[in-house]
C-alpha atoms as a PDB file:
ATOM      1  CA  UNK A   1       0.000   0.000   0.000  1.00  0.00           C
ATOM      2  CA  UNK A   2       1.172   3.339  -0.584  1.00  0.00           C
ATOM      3  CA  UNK A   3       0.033   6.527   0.751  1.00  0.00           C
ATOM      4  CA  UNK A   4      -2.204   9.204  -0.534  1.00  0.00           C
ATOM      5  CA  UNK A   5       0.541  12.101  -1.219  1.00  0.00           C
ATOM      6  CA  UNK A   6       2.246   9.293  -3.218  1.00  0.00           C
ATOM      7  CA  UNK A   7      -0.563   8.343  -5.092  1.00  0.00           C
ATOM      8  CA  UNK A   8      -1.747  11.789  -6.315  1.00  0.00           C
ATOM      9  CA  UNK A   9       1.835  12.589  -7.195  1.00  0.00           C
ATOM     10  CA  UNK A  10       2.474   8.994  -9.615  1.00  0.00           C
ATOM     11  CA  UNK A  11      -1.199   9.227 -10.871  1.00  0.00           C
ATOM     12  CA  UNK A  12      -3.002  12.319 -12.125  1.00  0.00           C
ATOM     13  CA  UNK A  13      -6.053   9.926 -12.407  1.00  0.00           C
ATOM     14  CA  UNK A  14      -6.599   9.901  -8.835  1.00  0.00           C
ATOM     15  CA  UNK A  15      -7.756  13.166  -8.716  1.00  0.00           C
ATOM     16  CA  UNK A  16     -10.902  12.721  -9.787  1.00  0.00           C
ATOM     17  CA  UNK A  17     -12.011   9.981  -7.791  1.00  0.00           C
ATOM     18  CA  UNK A  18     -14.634   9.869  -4.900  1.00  0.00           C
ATOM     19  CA  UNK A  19     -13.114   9.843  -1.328  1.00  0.00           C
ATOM     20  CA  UNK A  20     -13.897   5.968  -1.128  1.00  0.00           C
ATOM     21  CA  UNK A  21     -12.764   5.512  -4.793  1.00  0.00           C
ATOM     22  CA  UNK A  22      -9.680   6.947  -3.788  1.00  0.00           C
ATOM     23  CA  UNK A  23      -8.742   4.553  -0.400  1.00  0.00           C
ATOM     24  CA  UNK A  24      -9.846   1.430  -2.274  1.00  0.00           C
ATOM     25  CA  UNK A  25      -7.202   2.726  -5.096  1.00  0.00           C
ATOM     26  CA  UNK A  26      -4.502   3.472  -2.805  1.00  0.00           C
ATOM     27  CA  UNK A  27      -4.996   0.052  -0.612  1.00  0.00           C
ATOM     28  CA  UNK A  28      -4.138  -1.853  -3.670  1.00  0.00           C
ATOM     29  CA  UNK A  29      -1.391  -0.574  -5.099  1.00  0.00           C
ATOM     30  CA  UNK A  30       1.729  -1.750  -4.077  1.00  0.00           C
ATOM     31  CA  UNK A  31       5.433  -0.854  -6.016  1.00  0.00           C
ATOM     32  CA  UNK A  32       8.019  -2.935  -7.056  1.00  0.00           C
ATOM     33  CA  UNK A  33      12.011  -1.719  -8.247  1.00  0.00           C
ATOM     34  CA  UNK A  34      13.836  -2.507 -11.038  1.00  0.00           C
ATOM     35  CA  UNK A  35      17.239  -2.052 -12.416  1.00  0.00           C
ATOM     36  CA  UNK A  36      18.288  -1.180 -16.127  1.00  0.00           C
ATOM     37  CA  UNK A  37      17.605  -3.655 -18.254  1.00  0.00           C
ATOM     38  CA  UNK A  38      15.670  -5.751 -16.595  1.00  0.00           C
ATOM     39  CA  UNK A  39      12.664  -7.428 -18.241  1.00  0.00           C
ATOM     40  CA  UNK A  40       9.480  -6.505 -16.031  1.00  0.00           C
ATOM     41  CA  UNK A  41       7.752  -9.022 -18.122  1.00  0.00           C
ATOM     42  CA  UNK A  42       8.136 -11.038 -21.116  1.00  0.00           C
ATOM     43  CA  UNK A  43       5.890 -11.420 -24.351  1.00  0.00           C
ATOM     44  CA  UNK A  44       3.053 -14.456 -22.867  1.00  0.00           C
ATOM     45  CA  UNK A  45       4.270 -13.918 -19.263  1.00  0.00           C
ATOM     46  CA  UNK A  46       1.491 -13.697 -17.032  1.00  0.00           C
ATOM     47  CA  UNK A  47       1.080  -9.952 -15.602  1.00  0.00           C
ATOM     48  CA  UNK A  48      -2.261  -9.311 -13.273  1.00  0.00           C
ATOM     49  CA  UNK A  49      -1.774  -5.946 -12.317  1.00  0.00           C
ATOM     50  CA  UNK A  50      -2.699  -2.842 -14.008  1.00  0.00           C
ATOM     51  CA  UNK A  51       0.830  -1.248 -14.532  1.00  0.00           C
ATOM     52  CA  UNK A  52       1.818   2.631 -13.526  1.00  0.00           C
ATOM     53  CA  UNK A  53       5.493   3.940 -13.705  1.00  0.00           C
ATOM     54  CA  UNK A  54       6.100   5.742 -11.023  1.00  0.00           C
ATOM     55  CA  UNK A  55       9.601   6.263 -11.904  1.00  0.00           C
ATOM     56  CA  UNK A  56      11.875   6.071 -14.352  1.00  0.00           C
ATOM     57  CA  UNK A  57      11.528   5.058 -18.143  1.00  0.00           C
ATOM     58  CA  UNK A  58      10.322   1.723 -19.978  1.00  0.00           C
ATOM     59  CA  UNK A  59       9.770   0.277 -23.281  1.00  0.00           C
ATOM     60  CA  UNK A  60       7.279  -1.837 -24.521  1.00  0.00           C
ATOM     61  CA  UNK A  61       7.995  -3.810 -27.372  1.00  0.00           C
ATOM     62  CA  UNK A  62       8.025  -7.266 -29.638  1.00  0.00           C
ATOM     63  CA  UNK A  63       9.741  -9.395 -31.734  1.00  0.00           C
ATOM     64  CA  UNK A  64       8.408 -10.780 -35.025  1.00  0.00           C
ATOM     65  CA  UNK A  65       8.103 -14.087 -36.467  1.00  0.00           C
ATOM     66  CA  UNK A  66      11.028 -12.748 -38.954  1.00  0.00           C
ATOM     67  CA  UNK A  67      13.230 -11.784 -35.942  1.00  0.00           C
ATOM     68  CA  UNK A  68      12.565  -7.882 -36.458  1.00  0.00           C
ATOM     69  CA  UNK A  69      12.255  -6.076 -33.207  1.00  0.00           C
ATOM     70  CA  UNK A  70       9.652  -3.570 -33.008  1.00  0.00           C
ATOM     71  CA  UNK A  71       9.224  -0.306 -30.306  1.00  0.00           C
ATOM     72  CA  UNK A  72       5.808  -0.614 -29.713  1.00  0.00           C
ATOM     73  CA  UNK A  73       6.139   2.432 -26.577  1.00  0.00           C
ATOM     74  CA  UNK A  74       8.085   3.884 -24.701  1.00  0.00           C
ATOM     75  CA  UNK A  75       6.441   4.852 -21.366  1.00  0.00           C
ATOM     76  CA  UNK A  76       7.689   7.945 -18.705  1.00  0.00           C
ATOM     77  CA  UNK A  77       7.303   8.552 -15.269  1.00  0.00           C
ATOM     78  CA  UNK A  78       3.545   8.842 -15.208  1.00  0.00           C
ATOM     79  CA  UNK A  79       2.073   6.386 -17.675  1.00  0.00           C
ATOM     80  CA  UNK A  80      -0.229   3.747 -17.014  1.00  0.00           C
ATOM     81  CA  UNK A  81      -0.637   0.865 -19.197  1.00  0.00           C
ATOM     82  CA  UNK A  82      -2.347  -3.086 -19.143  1.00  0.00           C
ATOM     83  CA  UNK A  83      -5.641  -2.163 -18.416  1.00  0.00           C
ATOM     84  CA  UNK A  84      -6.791  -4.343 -22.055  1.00  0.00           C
ATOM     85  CA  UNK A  85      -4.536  -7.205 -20.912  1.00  0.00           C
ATOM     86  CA  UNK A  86      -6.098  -6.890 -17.292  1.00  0.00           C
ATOM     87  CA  UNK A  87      -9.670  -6.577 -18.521  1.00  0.00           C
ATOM     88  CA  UNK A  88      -9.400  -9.736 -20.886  1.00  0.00           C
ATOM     89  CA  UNK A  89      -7.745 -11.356 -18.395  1.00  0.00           C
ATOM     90  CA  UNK A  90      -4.717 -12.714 -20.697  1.00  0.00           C
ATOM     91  CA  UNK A  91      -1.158 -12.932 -20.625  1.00  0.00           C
ATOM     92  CA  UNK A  92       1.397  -9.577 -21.743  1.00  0.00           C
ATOM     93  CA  UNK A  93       1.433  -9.422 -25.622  1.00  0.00           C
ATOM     94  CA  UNK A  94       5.167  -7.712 -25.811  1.00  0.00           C
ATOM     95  CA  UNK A  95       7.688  -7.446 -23.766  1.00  0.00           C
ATOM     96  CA  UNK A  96       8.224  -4.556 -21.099  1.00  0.00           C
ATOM     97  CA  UNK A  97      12.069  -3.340 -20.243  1.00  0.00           C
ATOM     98  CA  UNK A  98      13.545  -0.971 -18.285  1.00  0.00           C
ATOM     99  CA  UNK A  99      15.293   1.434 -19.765  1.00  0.00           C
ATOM    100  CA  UNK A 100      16.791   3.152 -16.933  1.00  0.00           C
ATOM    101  CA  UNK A 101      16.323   2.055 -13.090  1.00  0.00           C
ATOM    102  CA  UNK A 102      12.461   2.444 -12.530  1.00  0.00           C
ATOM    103  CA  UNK A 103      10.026   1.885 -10.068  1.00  0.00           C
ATOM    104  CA  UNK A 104       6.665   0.449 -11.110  1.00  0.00           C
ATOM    105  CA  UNK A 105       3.097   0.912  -9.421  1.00  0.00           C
ATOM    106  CA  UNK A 106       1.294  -2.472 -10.083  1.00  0.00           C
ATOM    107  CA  UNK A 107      -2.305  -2.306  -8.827  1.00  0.00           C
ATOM    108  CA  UNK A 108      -4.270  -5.590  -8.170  1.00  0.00           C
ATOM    109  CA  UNK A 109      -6.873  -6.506 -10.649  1.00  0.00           C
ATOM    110  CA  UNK A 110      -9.226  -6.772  -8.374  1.00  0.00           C
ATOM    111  CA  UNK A 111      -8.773  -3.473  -7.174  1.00  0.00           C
ATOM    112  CA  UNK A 112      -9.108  -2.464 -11.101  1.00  0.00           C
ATOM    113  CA  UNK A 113     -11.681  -4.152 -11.280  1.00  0.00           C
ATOM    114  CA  UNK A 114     -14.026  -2.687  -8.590  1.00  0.00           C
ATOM    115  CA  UNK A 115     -12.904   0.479  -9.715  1.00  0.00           C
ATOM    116  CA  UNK A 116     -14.001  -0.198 -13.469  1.00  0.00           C
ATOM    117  CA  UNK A 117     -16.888  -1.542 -11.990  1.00  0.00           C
ATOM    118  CA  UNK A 118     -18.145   1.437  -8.921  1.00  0.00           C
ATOM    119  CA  UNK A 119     -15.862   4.205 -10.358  1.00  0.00           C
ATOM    120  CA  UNK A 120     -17.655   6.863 -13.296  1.00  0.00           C
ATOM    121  CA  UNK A 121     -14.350   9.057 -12.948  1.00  0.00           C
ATOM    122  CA  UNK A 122     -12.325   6.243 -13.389  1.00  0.00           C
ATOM    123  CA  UNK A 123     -14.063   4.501 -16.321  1.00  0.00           C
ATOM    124  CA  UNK A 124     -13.912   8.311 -17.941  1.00  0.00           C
ATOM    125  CA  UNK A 125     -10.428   8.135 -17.652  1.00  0.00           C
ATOM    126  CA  UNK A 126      -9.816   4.673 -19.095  1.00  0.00           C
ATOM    127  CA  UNK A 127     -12.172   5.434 -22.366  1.00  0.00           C
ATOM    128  CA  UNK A 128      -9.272   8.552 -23.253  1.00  0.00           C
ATOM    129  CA  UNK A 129      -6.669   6.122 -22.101  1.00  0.00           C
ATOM    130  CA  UNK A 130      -7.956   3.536 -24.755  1.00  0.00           C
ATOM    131  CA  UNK A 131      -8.842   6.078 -27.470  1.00  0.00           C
ATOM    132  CA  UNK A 132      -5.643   7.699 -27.274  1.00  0.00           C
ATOM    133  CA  UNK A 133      -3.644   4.171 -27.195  1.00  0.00           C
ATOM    134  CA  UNK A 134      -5.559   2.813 -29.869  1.00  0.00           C
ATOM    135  CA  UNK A 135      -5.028   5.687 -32.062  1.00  0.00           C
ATOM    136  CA  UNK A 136      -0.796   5.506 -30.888  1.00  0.00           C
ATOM    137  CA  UNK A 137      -0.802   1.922 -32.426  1.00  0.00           C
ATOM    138  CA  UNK A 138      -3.289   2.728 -35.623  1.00  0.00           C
ATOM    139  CA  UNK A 139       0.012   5.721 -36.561  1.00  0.00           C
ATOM    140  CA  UNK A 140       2.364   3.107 -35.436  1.00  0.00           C
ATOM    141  CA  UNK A 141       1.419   0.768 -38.216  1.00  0.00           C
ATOM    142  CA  UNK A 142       1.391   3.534 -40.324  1.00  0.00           C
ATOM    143  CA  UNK A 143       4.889   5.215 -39.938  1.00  0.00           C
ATOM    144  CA  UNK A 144       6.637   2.101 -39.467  1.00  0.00           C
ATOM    145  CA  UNK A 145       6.155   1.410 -43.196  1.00  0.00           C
ATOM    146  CA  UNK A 146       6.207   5.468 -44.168  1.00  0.00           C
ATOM    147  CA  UNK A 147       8.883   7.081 -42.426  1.00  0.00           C
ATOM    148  CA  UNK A 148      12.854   7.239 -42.516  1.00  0.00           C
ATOM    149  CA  UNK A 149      14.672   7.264 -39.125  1.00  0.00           C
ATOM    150  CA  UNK A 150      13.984  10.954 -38.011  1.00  0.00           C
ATOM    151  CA  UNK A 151      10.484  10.216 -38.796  1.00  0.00           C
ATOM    152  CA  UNK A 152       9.876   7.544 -36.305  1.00  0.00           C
ATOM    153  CA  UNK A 153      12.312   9.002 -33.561  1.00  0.00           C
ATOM    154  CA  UNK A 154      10.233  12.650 -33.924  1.00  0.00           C
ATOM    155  CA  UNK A 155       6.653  10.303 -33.357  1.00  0.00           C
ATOM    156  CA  UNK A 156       8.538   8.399 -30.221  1.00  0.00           C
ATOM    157  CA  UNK A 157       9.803  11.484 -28.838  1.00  0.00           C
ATOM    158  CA  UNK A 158       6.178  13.277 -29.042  1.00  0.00           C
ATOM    159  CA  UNK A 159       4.408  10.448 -27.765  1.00  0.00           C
ATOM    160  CA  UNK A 160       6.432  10.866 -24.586  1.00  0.00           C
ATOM    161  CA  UNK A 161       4.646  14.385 -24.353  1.00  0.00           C
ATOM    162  CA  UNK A 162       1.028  13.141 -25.381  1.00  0.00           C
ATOM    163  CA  UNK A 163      -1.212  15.656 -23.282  1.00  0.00           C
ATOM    164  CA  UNK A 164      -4.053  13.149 -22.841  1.00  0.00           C
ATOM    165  CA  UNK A 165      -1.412   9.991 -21.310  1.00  0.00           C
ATOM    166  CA  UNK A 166       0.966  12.869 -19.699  1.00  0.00           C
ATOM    167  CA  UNK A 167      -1.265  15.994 -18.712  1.00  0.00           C
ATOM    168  CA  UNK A 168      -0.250  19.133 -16.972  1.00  0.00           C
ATOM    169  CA  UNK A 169       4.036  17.668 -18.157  1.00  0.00           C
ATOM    170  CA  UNK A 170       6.615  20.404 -18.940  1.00  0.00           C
ATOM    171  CA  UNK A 171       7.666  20.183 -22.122  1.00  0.00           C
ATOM    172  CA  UNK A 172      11.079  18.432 -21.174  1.00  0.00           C
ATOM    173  CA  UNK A 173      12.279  15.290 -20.206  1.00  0.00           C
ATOM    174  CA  UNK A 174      15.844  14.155 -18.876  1.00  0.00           C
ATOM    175  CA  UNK A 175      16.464  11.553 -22.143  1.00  0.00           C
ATOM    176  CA  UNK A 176      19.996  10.354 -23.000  1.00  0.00           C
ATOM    177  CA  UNK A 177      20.764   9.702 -26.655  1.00  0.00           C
ATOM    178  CA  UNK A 178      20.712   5.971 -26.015  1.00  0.00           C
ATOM    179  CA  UNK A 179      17.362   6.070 -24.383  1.00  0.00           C
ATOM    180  CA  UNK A 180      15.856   8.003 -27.437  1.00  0.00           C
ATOM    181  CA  UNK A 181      17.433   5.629 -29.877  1.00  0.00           C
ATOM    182  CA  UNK A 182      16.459   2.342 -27.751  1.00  0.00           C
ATOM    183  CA  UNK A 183      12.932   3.900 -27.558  1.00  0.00           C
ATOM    184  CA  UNK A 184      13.196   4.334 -31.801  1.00  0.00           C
ATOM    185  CA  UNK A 185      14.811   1.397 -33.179  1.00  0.00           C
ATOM    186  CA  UNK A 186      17.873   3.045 -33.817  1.00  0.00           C
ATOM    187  CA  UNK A 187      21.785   3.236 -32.463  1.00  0.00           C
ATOM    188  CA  UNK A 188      22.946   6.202 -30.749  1.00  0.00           C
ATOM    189  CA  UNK A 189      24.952   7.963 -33.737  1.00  0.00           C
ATOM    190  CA  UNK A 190      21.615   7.369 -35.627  1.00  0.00           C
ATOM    191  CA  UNK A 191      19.562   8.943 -33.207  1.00  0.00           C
ATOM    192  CA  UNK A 192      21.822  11.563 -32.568  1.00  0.00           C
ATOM    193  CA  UNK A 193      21.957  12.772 -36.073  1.00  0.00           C
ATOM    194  CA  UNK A 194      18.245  12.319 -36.224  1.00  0.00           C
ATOM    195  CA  UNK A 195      18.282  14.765 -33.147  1.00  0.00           C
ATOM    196  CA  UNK A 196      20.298  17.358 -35.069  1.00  0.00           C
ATOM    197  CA  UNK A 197      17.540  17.401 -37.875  1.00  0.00           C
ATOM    198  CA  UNK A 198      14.901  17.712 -35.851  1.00  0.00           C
ATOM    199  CA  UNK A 199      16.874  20.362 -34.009  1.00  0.00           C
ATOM    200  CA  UNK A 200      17.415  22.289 -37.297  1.00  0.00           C
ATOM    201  CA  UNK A 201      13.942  22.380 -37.777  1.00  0.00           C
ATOM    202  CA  UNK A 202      12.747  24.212 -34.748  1.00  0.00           C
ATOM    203  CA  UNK A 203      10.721  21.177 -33.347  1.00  0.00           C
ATOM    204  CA  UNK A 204      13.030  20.675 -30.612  1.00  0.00           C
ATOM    205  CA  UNK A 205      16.245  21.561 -28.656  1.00  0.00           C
ATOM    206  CA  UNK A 206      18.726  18.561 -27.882  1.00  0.00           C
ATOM    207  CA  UNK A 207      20.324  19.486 -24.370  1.00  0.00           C
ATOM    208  CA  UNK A 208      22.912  18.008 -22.068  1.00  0.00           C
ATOM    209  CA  UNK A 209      20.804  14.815 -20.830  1.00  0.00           C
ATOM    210  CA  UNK A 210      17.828  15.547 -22.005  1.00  0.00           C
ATOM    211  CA  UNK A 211      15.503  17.246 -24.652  1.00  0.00           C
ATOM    212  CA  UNK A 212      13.070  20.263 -24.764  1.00  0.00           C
ATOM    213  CA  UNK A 213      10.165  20.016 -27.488  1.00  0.00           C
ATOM    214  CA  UNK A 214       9.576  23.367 -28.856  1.00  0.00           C
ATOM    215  CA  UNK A 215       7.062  22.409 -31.616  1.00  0.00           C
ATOM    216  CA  UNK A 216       4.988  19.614 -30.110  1.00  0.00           C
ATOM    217  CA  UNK A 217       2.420  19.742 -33.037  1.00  0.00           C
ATOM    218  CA  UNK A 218       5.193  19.932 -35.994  1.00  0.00           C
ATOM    219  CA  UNK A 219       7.068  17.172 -34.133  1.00  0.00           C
ATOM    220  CA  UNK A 220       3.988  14.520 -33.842  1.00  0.00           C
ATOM    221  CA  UNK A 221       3.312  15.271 -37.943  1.00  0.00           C
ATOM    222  CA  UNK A 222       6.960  15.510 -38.852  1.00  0.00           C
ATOM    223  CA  UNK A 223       7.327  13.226 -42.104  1.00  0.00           C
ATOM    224  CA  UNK A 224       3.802  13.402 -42.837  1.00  0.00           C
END
């Protein structure tokens, strides 16, 4: 169990819910370390608790029949994720690595699932959680196939500022180079000549550590 400060400050859902809503929430979330690299699940691993990152950085992500690997997210401080998986009551459908030490929120399902069931704020929120989502993977289909390199890293980097998954986020993030290219598909020198592009454009400025969008529009239609 964690407490209430803690709560409001990993999930900006919370806010909205009832007093009761709320405690039930809080009781049955519980959070769980782990180090760079790790896998916090594999592809068919079984993973019963809706998933928050409360810090650090993670990647969701698959590997095809034909051996390609494929980014499918990459999820910040913030993000919550699973609820599909939780509600169909099936295994993970990609695997989920940590890209940098994190610390993830896993609430019980059957805390979820009182919520989905009592909960009008909370059902609000997960009908813009799965609209948004859906729509992430429809353009993720799309600019796999379409774009070059700069393309797809500009898309990652703006889904990491998506106002509806992330609201009320500065417009910055503490990203290294090889966080932005793991999160992309591509190696560091790729990613960091990518950057420069982008940079060159306006959409963004690369900084020590980290990267401040200036364009968050231009950068989620760049290549389009």
């Amino acid at each position: 169990m964690i407490s209430a400060d803690h709560l409001r400050h990993i999930a900006f859902w919370s806010h909205e819910l009832r007093e009761d809503e709320f405690e039930r929430a809080r009781k049955g979330i519980v959070e769980k370390a782990f180090s760079k690299d790790a896998y916090i699940c594999h592809r068919g691993d079984r993973l019963d608790a809706w998933t928050g990152v409360a810090e650090g950085l993670i990647k969701l992500g698959t590997v095809s029949k034909a051996g390609k690997a494929v980014t499918l997210a990459g999820l910040r401080a913030g993000g919550w994720f699973g609820e599909g998986t939780v509600l169909k009551d099936e295994p993970r459908r990609y695997d989920l690595v940590a890209l940098r030490d994190t610390r993830m929120a896993l609430m019980n399902r059957q805390t979820f699932l009182w919520l989905f069931e009592n909960s009008v704020a909370f059902n609000r929120f997960l009908v813009k959680q799965l609209n948004e989502r859906l729509g992430q993977f429809i353009a993720l289909a799309e600019y796999d196939r379409m774009l070059d390199a700069t393309g797809r890293l500009a898309r990652n980097v703006a889904w990491l500022f998506n106002p509806v998954l992330y609201p009320h986020l500065e417009l910055h993030i503490d990203l290294s180079q090889e966080e932005i290219g793991r999160l992309s598909g591509l190696s560091r020198q790729a990613a960091n000549a990518s950057l420069k592009i982008l940079e060159g454009k306006g959409l963004l400025r690369a900084e020590r550590g980290g990267i401040t969008v200036l364009d968050l529009a231009g950068l989620s239609r760049y290549g389009a």
